[in-house]
N, C-alpha and C. Protein backbone atom coordinates (compact mmCIF):
# COMPACT_ATOMS: atom_id res chain seq x y z
N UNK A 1 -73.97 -16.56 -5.17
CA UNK A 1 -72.99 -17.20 -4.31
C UNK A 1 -73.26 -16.76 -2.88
N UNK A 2 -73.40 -17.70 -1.58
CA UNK A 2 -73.36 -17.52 -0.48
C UNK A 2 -72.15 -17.34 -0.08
N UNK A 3 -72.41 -16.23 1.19
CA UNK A 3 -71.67 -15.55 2.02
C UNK A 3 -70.38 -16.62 2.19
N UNK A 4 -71.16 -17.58 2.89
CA UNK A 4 -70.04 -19.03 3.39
C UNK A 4 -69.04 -19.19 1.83
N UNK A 5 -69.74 -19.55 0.77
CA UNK A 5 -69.33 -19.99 -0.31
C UNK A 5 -68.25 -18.91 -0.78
N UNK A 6 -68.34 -17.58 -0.23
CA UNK A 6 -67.08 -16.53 -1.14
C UNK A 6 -66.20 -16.12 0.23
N UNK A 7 -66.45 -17.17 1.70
CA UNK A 7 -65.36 -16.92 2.26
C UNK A 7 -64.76 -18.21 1.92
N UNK A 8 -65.04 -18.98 2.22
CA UNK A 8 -64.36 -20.36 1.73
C UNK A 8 -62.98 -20.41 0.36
N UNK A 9 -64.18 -19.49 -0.82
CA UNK A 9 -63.22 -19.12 -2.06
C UNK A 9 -62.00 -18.51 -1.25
N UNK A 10 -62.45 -17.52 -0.95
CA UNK A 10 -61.49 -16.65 -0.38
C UNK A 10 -60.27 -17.20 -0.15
N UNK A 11 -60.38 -18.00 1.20
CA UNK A 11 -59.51 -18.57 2.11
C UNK A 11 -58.54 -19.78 1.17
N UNK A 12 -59.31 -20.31 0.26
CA UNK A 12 -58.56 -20.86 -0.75
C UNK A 12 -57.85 -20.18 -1.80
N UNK A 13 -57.90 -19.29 -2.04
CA UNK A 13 -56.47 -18.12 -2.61
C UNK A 13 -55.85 -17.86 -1.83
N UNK A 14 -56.40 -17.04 -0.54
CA UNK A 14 -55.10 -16.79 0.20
C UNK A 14 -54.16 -17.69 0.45
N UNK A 15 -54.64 -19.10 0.77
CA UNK A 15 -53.71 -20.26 1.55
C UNK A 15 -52.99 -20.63 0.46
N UNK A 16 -53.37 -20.62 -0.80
CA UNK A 16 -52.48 -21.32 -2.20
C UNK A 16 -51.58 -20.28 -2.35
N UNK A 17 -52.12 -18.76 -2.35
CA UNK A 17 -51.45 -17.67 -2.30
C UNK A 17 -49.71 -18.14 -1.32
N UNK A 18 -50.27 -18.15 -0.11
CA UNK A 18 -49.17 -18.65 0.85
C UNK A 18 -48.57 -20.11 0.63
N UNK A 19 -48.86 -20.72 0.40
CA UNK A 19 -47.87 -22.17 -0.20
C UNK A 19 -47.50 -22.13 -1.36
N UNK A 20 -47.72 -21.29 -2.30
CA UNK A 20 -46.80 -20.95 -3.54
C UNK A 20 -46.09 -20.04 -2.57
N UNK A 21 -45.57 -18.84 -2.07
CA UNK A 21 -44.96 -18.30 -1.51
C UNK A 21 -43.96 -18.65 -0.82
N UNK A 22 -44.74 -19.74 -0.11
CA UNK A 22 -43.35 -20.66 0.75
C UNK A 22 -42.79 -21.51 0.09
N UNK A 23 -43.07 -22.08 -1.01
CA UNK A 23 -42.51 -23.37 -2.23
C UNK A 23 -41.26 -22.84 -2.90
N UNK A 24 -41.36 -21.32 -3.24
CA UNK A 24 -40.78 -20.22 -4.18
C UNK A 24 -39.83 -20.04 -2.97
N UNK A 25 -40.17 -19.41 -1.50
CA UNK A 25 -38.81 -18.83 -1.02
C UNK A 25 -38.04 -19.99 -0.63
N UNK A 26 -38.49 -21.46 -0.06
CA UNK A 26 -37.51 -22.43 0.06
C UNK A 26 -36.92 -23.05 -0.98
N UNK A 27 -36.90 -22.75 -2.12
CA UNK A 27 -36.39 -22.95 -3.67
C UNK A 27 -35.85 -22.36 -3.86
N UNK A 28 -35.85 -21.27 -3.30
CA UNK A 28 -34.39 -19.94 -3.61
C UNK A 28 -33.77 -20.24 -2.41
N UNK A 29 -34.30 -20.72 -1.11
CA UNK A 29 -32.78 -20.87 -0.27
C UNK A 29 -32.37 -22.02 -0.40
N UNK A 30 -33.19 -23.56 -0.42
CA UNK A 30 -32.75 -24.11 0.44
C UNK A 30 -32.56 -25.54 -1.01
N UNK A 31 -33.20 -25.63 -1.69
CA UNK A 31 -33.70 -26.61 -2.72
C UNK A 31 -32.55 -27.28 -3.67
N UNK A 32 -31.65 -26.10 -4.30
CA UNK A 32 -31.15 -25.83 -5.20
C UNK A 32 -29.92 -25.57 -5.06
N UNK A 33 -29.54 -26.08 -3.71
CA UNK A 33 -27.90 -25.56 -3.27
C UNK A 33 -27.71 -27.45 -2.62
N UNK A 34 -26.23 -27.58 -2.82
CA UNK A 34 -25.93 -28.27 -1.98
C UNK A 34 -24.62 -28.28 -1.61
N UNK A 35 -24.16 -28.52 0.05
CA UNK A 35 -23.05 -28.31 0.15
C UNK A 35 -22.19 -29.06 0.00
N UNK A 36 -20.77 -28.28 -0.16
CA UNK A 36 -19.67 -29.41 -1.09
C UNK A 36 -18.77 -30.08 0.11
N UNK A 37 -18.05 -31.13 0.18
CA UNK A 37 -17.41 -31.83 0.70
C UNK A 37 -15.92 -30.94 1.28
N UNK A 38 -15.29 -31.00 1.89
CA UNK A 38 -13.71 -29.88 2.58
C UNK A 38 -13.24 -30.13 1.61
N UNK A 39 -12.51 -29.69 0.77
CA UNK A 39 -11.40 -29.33 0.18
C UNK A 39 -10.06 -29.01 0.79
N UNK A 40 -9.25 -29.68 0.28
CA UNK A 40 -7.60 -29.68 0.57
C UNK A 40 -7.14 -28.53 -0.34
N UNK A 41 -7.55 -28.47 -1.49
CA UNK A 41 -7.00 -27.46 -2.79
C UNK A 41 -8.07 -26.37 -3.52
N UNK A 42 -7.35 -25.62 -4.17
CA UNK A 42 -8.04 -25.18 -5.24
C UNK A 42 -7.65 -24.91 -6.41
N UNK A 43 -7.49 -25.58 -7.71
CA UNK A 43 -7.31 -25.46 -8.84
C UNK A 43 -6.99 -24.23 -9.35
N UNK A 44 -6.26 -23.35 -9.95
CA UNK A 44 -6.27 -22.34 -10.55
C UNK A 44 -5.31 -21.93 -11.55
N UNK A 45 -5.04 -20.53 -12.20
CA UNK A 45 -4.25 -20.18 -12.96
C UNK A 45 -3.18 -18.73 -13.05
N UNK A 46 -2.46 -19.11 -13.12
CA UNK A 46 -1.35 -17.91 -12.32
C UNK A 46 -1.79 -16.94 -13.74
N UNK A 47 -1.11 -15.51 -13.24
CA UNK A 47 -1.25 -14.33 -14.27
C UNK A 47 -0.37 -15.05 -15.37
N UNK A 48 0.49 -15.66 -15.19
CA UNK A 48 1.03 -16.08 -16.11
C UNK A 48 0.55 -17.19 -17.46
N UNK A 49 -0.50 -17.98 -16.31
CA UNK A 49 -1.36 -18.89 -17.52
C UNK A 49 -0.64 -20.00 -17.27
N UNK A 50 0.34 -20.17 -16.35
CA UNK A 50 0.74 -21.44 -15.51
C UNK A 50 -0.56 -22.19 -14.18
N UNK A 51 -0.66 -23.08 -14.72
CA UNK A 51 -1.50 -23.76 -13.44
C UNK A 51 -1.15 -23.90 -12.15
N UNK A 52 -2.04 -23.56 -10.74
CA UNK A 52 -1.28 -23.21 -9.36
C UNK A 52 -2.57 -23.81 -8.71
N UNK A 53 -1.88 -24.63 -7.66
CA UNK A 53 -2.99 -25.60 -6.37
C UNK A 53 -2.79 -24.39 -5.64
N UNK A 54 -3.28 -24.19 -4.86
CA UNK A 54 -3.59 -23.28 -3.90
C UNK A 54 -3.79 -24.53 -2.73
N UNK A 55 -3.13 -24.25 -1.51
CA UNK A 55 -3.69 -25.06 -0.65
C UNK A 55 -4.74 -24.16 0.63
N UNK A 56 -5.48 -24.71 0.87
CA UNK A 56 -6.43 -24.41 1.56
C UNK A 56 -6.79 -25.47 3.23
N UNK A 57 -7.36 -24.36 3.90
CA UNK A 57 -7.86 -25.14 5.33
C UNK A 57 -9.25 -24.08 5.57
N UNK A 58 -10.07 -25.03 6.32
CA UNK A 58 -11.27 -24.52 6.71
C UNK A 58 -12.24 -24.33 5.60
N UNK A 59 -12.42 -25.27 4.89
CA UNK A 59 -13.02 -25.23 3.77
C UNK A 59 -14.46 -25.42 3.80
N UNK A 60 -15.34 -24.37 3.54
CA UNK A 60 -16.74 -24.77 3.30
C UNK A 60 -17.26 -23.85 2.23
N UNK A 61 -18.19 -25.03 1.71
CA UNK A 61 -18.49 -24.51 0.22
C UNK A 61 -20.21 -25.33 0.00
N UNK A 62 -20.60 -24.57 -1.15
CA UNK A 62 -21.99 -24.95 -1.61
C UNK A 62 -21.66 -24.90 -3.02
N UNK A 63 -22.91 -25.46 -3.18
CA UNK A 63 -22.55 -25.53 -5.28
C UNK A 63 -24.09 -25.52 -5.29
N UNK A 64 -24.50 -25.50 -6.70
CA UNK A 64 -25.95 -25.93 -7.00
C UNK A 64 -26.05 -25.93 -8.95
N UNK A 65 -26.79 -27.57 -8.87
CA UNK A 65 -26.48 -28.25 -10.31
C UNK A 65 -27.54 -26.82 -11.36
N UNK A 66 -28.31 -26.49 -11.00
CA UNK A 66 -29.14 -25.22 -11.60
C UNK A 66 -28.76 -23.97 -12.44
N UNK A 67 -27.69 -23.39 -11.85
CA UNK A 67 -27.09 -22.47 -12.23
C UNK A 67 -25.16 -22.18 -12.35
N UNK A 68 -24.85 -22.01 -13.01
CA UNK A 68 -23.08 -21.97 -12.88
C UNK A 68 -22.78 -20.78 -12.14
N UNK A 69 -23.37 -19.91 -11.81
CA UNK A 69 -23.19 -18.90 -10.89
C UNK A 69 -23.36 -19.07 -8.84
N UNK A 70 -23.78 -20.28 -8.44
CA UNK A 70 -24.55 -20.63 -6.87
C UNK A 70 -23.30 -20.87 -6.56
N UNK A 71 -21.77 -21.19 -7.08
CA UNK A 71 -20.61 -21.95 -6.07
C UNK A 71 -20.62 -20.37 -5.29
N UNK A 72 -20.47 -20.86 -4.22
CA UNK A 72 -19.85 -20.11 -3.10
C UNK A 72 -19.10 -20.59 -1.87
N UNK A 73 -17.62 -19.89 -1.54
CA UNK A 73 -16.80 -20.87 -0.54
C UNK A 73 -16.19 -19.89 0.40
N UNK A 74 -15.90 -20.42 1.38
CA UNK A 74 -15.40 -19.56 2.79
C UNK A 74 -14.14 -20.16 2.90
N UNK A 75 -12.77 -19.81 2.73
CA UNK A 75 -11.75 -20.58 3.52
C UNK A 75 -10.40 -20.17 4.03
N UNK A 76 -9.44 -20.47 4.23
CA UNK A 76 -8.06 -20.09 4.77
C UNK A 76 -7.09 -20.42 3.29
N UNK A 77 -6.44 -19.77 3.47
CA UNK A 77 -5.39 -19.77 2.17
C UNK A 77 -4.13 -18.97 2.58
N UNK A 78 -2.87 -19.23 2.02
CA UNK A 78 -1.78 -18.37 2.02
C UNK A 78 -1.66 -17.26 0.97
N UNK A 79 -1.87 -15.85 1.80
CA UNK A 79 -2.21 -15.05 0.72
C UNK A 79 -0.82 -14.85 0.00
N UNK A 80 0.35 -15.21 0.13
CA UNK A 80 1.36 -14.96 -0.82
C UNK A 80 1.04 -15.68 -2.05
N UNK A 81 0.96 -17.27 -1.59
CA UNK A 81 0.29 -17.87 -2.91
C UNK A 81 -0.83 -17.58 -3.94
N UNK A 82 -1.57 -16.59 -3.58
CA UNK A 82 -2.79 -16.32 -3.90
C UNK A 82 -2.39 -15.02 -4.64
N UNK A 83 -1.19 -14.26 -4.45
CA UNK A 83 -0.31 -12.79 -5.03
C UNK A 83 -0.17 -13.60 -6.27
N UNK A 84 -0.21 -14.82 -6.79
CA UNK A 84 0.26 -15.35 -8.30
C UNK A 84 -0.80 -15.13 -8.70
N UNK A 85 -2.10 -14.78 -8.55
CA UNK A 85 -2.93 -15.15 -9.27
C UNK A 85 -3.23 -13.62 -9.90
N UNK A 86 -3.76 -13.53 -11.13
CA UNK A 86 -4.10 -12.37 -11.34
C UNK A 86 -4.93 -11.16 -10.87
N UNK A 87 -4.78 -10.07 -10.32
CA UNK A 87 -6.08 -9.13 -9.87
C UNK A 87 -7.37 -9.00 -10.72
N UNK A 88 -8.34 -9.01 -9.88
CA UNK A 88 -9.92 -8.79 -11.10
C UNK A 88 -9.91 -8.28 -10.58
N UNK A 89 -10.52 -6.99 -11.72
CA UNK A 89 -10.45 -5.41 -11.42
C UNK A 89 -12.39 -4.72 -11.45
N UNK A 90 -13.25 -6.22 -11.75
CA UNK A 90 -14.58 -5.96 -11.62
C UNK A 90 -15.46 -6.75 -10.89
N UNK A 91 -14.71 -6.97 -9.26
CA UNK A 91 -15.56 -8.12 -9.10
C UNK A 91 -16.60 -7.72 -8.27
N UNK A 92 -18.01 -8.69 -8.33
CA UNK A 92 -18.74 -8.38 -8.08
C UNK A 92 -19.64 -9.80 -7.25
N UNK A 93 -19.34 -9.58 -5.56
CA UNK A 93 -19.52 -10.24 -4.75
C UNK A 93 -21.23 -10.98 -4.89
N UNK A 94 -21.17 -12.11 -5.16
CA UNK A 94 -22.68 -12.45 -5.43
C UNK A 94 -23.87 -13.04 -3.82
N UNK A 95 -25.00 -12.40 -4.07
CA UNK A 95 -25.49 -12.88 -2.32
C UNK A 95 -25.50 -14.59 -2.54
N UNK A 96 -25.25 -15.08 -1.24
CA UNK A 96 -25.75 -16.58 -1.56
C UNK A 96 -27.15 -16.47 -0.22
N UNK A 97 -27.44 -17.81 -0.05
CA UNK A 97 -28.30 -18.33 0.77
C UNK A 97 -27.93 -17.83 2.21
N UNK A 98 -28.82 -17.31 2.62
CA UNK A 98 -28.62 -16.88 4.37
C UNK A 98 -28.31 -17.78 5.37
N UNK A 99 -28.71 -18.79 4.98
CA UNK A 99 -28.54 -20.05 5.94
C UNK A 99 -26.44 -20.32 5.85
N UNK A 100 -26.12 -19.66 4.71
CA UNK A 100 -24.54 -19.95 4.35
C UNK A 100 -23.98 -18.98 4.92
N UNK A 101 -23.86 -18.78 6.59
CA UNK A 101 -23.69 -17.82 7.54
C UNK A 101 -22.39 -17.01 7.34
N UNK A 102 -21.02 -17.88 6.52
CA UNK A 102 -19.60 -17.94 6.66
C UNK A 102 -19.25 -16.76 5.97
N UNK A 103 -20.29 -16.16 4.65
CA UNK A 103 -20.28 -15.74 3.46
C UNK A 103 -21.14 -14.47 3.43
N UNK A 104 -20.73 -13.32 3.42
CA UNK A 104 -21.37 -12.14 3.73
C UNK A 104 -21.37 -11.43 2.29
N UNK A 105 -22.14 -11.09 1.23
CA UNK A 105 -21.55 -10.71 -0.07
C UNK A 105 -21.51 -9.04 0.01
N UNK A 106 -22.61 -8.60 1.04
CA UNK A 106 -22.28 -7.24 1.33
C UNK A 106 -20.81 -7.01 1.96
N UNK A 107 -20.25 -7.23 3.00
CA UNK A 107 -19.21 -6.98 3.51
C UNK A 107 -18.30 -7.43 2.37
N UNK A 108 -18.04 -8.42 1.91
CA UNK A 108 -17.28 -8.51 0.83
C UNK A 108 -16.68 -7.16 -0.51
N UNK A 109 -18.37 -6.77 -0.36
CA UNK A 109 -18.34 -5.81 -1.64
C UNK A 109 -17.62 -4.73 -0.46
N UNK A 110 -18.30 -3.99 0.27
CA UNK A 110 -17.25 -3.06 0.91
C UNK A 110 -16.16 -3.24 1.11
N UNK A 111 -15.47 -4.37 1.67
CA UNK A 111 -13.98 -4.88 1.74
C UNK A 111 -12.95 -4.62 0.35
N UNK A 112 -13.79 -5.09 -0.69
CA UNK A 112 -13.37 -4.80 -1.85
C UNK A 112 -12.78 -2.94 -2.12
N UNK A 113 -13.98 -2.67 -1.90
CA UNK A 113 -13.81 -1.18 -2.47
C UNK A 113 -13.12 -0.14 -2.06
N UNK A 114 -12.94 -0.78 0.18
CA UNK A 114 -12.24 0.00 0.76
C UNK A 114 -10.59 -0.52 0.56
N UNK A 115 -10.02 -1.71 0.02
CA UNK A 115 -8.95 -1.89 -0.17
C UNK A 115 -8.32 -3.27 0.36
N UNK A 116 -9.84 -3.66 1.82
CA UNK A 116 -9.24 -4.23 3.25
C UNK A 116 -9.20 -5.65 2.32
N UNK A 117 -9.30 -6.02 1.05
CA UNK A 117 -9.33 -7.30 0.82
C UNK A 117 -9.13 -7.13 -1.24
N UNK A 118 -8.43 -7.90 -1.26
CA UNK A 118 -8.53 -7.87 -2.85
C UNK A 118 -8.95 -9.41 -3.67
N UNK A 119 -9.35 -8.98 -4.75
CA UNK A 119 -10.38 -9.87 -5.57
C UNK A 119 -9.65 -10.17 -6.64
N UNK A 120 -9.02 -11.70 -6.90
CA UNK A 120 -8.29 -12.20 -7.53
C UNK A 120 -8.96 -13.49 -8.59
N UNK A 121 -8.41 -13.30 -9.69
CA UNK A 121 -9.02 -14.22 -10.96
C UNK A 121 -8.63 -15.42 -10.85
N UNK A 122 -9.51 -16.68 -10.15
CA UNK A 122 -9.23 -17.92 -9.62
C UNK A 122 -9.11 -18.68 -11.25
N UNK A 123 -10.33 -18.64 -11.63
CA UNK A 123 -9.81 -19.47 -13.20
C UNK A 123 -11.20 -18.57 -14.01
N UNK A 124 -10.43 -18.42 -15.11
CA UNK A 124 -11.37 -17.36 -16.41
C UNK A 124 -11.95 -18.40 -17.15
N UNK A 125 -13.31 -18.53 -17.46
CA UNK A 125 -14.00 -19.44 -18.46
C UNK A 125 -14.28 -20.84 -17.55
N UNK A 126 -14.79 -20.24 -16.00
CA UNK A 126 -14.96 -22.21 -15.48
C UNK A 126 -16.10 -22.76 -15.98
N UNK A 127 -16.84 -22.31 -16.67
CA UNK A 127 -18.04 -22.37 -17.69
C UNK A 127 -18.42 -21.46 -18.56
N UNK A 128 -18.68 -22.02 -19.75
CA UNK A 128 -18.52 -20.50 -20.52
C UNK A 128 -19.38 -19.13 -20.11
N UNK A 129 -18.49 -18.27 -20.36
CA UNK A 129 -19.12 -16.84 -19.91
C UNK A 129 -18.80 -16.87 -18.10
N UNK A 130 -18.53 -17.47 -17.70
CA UNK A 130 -18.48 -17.29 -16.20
C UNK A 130 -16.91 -17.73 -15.46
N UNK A 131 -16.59 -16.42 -14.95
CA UNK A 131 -15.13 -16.91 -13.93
C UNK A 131 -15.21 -16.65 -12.52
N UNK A 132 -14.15 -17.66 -11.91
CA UNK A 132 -14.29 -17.97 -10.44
C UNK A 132 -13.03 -16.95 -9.96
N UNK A 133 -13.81 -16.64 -9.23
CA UNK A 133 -13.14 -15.14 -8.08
C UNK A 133 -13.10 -15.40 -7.15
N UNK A 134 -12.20 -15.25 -5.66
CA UNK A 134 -11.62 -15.28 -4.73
C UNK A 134 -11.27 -13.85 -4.31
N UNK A 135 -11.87 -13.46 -3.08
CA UNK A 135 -11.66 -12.25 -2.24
C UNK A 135 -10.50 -12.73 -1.45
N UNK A 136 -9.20 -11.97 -1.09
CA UNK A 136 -8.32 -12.30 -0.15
C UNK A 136 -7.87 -11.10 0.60
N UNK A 137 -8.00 -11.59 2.14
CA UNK A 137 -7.69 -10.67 2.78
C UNK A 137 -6.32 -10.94 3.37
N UNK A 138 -5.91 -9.87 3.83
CA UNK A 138 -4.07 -9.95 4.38
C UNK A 138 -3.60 -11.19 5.05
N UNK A 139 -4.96 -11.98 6.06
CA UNK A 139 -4.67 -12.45 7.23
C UNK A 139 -4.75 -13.97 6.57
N UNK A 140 -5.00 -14.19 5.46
CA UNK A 140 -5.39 -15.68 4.56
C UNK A 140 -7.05 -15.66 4.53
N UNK A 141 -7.76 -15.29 5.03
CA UNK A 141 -9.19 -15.54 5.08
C UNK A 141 -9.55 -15.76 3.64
N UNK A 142 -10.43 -16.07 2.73
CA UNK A 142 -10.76 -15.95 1.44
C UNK A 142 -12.10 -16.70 1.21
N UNK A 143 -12.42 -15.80 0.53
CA UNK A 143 -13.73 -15.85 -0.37
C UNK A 143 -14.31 -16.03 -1.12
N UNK A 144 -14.95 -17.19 -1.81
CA UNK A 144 -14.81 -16.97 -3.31
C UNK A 144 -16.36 -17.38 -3.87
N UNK A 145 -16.70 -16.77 -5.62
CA UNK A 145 -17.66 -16.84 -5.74
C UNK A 145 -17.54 -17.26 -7.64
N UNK A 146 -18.74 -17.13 -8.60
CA UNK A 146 -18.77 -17.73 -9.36
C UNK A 146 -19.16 -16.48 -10.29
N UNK A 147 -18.51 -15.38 -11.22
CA UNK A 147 -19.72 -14.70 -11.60
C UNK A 147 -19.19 -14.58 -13.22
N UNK A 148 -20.60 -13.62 -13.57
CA UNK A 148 -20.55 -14.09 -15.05
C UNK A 148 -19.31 -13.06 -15.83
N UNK A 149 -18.85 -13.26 -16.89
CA UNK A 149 -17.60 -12.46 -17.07
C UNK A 149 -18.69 -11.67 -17.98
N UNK A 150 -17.53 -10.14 -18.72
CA UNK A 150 -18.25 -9.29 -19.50
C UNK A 150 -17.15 -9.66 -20.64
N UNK A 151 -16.65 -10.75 -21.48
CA UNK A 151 -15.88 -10.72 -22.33
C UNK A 151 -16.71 -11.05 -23.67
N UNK A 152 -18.09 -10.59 -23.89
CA UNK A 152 -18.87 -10.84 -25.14
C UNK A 152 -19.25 -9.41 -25.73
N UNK A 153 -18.61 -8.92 -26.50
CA UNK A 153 -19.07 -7.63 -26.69
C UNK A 153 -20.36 -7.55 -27.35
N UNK A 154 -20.51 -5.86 -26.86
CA UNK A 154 -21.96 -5.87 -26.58
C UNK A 154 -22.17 -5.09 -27.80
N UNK A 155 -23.05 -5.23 -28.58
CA UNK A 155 -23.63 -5.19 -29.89
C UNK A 155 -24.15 -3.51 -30.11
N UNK A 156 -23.75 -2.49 -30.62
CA UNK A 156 -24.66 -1.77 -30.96
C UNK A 156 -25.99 -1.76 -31.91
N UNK A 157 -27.59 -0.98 -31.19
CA UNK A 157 -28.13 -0.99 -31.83
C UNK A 157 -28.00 -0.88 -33.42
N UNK A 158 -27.80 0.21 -33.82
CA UNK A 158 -27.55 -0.06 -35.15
C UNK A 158 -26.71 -0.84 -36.03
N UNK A 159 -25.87 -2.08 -35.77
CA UNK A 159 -25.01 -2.71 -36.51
C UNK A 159 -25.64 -3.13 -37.30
């Protein structure tokens, strides 16, 4: 094989190398999300297991048909109304797409832990194995995300 002939190879891995690379990271941001229309409401279920609209302003949200875990939403809410809903006592702020500027899942998780915001059970089972969570802070701000529940017990090896 000539010199020319094993740079040429070369340059043809690296460059496929790099357009699989870029195919893969715009498929994780940008491909597989789409954003959802404003919302007036949000569907949910009081601790009680009574059904509760939540009304909402400033609504922006993404979804993506791929996975039941991608909803993610930024919005205004009355946090008294949002006191009906039950506390989740494991939630666990999921990252979304960077381009979804509104939605910070780090600050979320600290907010959580320091107190400045609490994480409330929007509806249990919105697909199986997975419930929708809402971060609320004092001022109405709210947060919400899609994650998978732990209500399948987990098998010991030896059974």
């Amino acid at each position: 094989m000539s010199v020319t002939a094993g740079k040429l190879l070369a340059s043809a891995l690296v460059l496929s190398a790099l357009g699989a690379g870029a195919g893969m990271w715009y498929a994780q941001e940008y491909a597989f999300y789409d954003r959802l229309p404003p919302q007036g409401e949000l569907a949910a279920v009081a601790a009680d297991g009574a059904p509760v609209s939540l009304a909402l302003r400033d609504f922006q949200g993404i979804d993506g048909s791929s996975s039941p875990i991608k909803w993610r939403a930024c919005m205004t809410l009355d946090p008294a109304a949002a006191a009906a809903l039950p506390v989740f006592d494991k939630p666990t702020p999921l990252i979304g797409p960077g381009w979804f500027s509104c939605y910070d899942a780090g600050r979320l998780t600290a907010d959580l832990a320091s107190g400045a915001a609490t994480a409330r059970l929007v509806q249990p089972e919105m697909r199986p194995d997975v419930d929708r969570i809402i971060a609320v802070y004092p001022d109405g701000r709210a947060f919400g995300w899609q994650q998978i529940n732990d209500k399948t017990p987990e098998r010991g090896v030896m059974d």
